[in-house]
PDB file of N, CA and C in Angstrom:
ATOM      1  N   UNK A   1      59.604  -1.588  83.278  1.00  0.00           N
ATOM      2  CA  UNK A   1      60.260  -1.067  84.464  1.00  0.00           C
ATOM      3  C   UNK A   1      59.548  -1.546  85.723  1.00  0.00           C
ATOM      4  N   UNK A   2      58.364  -1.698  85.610  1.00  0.00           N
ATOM      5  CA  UNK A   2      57.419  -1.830  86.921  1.00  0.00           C
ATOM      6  C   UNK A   2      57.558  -3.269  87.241  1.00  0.00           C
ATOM      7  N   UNK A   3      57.990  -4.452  86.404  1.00  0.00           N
ATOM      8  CA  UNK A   3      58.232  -5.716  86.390  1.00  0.00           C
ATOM      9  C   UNK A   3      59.939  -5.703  86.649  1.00  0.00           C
ATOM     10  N   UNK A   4      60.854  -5.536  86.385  1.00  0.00           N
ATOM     11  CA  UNK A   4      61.910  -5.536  86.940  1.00  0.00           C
ATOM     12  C   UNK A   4      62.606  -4.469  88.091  1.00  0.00           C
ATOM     13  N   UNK A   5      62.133  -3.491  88.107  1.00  0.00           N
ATOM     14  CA  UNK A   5      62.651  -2.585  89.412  1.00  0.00           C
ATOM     15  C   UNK A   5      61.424  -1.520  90.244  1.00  0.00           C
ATOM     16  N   UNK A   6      60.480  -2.338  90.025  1.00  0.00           N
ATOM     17  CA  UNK A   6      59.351  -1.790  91.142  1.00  0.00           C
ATOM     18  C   UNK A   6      60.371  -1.833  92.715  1.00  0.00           C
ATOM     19  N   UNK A   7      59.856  -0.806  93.135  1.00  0.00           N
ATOM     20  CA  UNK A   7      60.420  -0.015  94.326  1.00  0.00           C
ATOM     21  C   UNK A   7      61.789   0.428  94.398  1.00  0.00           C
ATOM     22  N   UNK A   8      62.082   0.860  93.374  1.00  0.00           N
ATOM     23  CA  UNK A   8      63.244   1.515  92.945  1.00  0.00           C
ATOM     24  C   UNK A   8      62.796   3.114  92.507  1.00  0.00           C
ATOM     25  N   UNK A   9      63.818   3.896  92.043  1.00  0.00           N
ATOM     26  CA  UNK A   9      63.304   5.124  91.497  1.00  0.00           C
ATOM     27  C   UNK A   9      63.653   5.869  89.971  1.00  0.00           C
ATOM     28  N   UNK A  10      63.018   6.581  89.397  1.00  0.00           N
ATOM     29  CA  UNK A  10      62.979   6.748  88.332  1.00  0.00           C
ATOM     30  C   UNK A  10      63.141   8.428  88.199  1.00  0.00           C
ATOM     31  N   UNK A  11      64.389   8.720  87.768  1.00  0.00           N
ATOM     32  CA  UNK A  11      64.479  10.017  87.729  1.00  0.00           C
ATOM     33  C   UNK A  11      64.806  10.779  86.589  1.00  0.00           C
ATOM     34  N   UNK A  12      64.177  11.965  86.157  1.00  0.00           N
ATOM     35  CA  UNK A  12      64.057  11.919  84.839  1.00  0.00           C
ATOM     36  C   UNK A  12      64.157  13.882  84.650  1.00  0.00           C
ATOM     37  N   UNK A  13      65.384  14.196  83.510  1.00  0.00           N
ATOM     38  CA  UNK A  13      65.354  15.695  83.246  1.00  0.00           C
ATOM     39  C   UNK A  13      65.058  15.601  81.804  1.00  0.00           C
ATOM     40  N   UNK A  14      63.987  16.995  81.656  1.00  0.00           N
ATOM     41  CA  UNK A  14      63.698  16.728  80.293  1.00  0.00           C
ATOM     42  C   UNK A  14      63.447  18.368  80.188  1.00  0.00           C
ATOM     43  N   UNK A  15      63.697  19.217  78.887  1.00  0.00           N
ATOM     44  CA  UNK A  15      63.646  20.411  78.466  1.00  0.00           C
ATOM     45  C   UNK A  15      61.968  20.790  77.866  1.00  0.00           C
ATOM     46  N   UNK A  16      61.461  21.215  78.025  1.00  0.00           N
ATOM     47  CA  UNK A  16      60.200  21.636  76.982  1.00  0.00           C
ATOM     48  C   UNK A  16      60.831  23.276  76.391  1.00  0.00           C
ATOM     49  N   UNK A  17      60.180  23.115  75.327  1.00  0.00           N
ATOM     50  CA  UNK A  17      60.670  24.358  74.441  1.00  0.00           C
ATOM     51  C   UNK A  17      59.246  25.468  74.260  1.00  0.00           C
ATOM     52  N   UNK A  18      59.506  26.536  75.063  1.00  0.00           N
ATOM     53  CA  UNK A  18      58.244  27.130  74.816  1.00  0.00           C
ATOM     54  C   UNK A  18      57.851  27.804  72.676  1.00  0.00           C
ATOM     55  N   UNK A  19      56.573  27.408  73.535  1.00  0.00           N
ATOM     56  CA  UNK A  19      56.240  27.780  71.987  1.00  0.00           C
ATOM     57  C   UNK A  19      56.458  26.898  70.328  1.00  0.00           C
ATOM     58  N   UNK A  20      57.699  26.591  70.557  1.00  0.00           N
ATOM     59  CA  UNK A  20      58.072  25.544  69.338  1.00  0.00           C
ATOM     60  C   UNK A  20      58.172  24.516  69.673  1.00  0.00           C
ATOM     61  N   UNK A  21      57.791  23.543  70.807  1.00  0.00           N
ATOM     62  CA  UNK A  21      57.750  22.219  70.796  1.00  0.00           C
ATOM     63  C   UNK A  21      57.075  21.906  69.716  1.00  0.00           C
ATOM     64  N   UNK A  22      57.888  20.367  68.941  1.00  0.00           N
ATOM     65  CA  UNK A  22      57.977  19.970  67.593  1.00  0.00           C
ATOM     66  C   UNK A  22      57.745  18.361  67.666  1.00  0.00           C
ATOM     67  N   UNK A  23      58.128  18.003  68.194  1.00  0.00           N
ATOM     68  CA  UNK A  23      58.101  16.721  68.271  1.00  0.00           C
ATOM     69  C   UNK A  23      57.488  16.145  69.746  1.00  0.00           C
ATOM     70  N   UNK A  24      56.685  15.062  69.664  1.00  0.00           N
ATOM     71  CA  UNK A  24      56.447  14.311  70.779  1.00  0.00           C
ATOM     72  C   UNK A  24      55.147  15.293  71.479  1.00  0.00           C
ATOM     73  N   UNK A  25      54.143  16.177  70.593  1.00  0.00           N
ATOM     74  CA  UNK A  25      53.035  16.806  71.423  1.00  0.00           C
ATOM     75  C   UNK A  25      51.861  16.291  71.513  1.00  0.00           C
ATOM     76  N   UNK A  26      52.223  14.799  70.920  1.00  0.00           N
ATOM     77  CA  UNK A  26      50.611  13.777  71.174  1.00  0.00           C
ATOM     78  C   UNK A  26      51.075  13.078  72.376  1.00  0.00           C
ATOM     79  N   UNK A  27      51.645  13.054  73.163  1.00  0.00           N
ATOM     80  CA  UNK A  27      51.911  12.593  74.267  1.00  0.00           C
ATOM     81  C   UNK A  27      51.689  14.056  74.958  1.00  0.00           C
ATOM     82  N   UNK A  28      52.608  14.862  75.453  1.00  0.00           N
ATOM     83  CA  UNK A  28      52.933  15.958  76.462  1.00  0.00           C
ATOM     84  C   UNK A  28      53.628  16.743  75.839  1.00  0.00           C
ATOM     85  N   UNK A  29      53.472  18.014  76.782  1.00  0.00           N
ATOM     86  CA  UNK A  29      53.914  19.209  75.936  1.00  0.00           C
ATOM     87  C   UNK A  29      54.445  20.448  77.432  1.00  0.00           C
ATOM     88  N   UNK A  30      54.081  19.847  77.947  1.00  0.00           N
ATOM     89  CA  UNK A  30      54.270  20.431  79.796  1.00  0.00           C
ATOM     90  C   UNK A  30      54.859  19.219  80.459  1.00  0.00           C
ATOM     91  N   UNK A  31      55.158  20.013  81.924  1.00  0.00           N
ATOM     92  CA  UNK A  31      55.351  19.135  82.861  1.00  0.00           C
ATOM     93  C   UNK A  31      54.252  18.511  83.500  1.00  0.00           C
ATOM     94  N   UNK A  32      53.315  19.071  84.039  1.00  0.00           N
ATOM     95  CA  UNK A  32      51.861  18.516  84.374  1.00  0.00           C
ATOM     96  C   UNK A  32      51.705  17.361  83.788  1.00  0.00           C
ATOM     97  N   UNK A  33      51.896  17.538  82.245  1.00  0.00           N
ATOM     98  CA  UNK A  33      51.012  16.406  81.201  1.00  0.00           C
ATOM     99  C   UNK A  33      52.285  15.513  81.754  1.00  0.00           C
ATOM    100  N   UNK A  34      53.450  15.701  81.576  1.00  0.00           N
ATOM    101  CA  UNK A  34      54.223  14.368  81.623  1.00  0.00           C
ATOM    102  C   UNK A  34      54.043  14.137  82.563  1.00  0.00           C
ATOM    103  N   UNK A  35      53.970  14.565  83.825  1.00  0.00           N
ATOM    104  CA  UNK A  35      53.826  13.942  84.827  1.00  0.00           C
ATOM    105  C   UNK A  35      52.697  12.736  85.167  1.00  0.00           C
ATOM    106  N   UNK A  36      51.526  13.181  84.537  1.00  0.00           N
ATOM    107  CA  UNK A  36      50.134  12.550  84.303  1.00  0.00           C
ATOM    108  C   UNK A  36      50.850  11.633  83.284  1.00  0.00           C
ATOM    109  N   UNK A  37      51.490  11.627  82.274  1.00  0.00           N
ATOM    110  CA  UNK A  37      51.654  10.575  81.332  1.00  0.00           C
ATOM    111  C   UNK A  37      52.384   9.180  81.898  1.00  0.00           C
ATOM    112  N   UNK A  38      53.354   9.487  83.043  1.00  0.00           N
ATOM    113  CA  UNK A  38      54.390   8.276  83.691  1.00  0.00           C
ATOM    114  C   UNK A  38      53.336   7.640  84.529  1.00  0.00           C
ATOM    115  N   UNK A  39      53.232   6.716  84.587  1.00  0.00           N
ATOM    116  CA  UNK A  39      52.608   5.504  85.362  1.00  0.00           C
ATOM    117  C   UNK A  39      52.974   5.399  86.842  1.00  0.00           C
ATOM    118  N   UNK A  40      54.215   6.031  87.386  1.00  0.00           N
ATOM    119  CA  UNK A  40      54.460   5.754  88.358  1.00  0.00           C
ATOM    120  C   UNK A  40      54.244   6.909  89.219  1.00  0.00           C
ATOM    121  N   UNK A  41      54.319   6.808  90.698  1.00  0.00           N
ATOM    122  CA  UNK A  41      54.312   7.597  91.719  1.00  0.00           C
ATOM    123  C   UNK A  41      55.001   8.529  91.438  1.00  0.00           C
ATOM    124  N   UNK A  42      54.697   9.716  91.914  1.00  0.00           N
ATOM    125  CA  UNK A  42      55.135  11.232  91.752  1.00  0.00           C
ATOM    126  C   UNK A  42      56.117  11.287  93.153  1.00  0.00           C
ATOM    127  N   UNK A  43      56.845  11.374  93.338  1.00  0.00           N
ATOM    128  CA  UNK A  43      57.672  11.967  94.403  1.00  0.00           C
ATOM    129  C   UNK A  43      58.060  13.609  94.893  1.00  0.00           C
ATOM    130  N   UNK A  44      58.485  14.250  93.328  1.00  0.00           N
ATOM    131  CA  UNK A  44      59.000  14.823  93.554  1.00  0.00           C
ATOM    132  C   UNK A  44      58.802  16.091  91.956  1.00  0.00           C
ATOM    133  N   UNK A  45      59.360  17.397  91.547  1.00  0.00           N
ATOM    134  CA  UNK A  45      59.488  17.949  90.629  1.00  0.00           C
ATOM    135  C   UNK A  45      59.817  19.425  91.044  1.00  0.00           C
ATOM    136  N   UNK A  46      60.748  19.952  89.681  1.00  0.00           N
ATOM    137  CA  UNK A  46      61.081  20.841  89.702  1.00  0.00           C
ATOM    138  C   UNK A  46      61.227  21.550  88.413  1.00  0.00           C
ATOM    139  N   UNK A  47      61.250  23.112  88.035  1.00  0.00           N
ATOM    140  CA  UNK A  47      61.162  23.456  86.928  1.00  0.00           C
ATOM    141  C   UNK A  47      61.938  24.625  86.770  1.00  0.00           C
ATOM    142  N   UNK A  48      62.689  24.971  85.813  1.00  0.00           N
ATOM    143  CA  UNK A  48      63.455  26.396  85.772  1.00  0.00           C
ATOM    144  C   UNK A  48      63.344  26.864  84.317  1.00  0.00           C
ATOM    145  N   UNK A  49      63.148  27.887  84.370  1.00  0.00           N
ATOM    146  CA  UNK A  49      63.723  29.147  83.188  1.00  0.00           C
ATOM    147  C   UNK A  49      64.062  30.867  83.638  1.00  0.00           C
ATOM    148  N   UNK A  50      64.168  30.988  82.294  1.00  0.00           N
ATOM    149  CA  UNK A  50      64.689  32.717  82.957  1.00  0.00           C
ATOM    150  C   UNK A  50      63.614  33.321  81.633  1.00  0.00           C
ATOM    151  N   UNK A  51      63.450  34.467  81.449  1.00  0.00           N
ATOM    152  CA  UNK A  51      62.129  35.174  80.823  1.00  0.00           C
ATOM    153  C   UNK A  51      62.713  34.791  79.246  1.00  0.00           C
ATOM    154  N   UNK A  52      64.283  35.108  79.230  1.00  0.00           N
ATOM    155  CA  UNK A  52      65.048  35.237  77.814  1.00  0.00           C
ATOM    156  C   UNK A  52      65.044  33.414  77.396  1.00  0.00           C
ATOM    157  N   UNK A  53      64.617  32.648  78.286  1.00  0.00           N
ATOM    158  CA  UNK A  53      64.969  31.221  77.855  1.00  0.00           C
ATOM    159  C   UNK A  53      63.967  31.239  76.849  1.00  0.00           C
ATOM    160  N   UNK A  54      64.346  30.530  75.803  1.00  0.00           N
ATOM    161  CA  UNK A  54      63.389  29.583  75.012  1.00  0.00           C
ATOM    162  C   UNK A  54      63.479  28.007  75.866  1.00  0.00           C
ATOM    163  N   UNK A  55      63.438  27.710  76.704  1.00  0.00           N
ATOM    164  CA  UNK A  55      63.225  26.397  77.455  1.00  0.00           C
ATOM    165  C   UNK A  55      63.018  26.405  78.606  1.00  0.00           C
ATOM    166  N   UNK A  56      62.392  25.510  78.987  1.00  0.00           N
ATOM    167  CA  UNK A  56      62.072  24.920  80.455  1.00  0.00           C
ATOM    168  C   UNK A  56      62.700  23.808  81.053  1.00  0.00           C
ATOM    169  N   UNK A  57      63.729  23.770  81.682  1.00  0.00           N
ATOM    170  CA  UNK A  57      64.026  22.482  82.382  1.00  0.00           C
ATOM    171  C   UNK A  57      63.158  21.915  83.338  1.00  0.00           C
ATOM    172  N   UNK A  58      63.276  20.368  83.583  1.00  0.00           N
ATOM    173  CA  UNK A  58      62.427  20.331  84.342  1.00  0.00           C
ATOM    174  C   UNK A  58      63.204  19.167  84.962  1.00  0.00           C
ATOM    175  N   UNK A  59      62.737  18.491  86.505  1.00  0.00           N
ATOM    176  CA  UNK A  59      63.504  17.654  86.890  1.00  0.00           C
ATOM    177  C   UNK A  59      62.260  16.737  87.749  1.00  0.00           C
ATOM    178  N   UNK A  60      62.416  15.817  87.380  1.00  0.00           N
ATOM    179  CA  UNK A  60      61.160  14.193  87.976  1.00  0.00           C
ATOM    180  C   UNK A  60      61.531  13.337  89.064  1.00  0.00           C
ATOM    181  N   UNK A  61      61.459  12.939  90.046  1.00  0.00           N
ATOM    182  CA  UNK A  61      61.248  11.658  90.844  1.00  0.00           C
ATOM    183  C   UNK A  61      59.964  10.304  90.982  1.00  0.00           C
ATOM    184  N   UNK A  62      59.978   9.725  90.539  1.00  0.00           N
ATOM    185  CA  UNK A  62      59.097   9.071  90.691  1.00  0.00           C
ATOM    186  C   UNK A  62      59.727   7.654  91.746  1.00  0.00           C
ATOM    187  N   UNK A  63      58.438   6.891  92.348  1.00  0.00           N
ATOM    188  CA  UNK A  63      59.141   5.925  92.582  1.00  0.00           C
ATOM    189  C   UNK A  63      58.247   4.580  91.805  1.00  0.00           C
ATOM    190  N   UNK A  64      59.002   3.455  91.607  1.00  0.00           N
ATOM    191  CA  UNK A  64      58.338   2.768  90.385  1.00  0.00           C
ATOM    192  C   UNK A  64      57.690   1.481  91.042  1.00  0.00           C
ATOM    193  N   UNK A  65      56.312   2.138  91.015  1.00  0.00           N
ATOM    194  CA  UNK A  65      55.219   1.389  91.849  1.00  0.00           C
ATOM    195  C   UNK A  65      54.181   2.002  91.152  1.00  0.00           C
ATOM    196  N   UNK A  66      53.126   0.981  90.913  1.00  0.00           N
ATOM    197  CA  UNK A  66      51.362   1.800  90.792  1.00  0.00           C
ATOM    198  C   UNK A  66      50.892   2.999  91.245  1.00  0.00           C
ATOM    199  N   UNK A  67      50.298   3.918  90.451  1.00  0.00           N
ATOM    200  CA  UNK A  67      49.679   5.122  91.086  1.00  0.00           C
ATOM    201  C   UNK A  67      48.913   4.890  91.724  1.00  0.00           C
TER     202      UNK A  67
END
């Protein structure tokens, strides 16, 4: 990505599942960690649940350039 659309943007929604995340927890398991895991500039983030959710939405901006 950083070789074909550096200075472009990279926007990204992804769910974490409290408690039973199953797959993919040697990488990230939060938003923090993913955020630390993408290579690119942080722009932007957002996160929602309600107490009854079993999930977390979450919503990313990056722009795709070197940290």
């Amino acid at each position: 990505m950083l070789v074909h659309f550096q200075g472009k943007y990279f926007i990204n929604n992804l769910v974490f599942y409290k408690g039973t995340q199953k797959y993919g927890t040697e990488y990230f398991t939060n938003l923090k960690a993913y955020i630390d895991y993408v290579p690119f500039q942080l722009l932007g983030y957002c996160e929602a649940t309600t107490e009854l959710d079993s999930t977390i939405e979450t919503s990313t901006i990056f722009k795709i350039a070197p940290k």
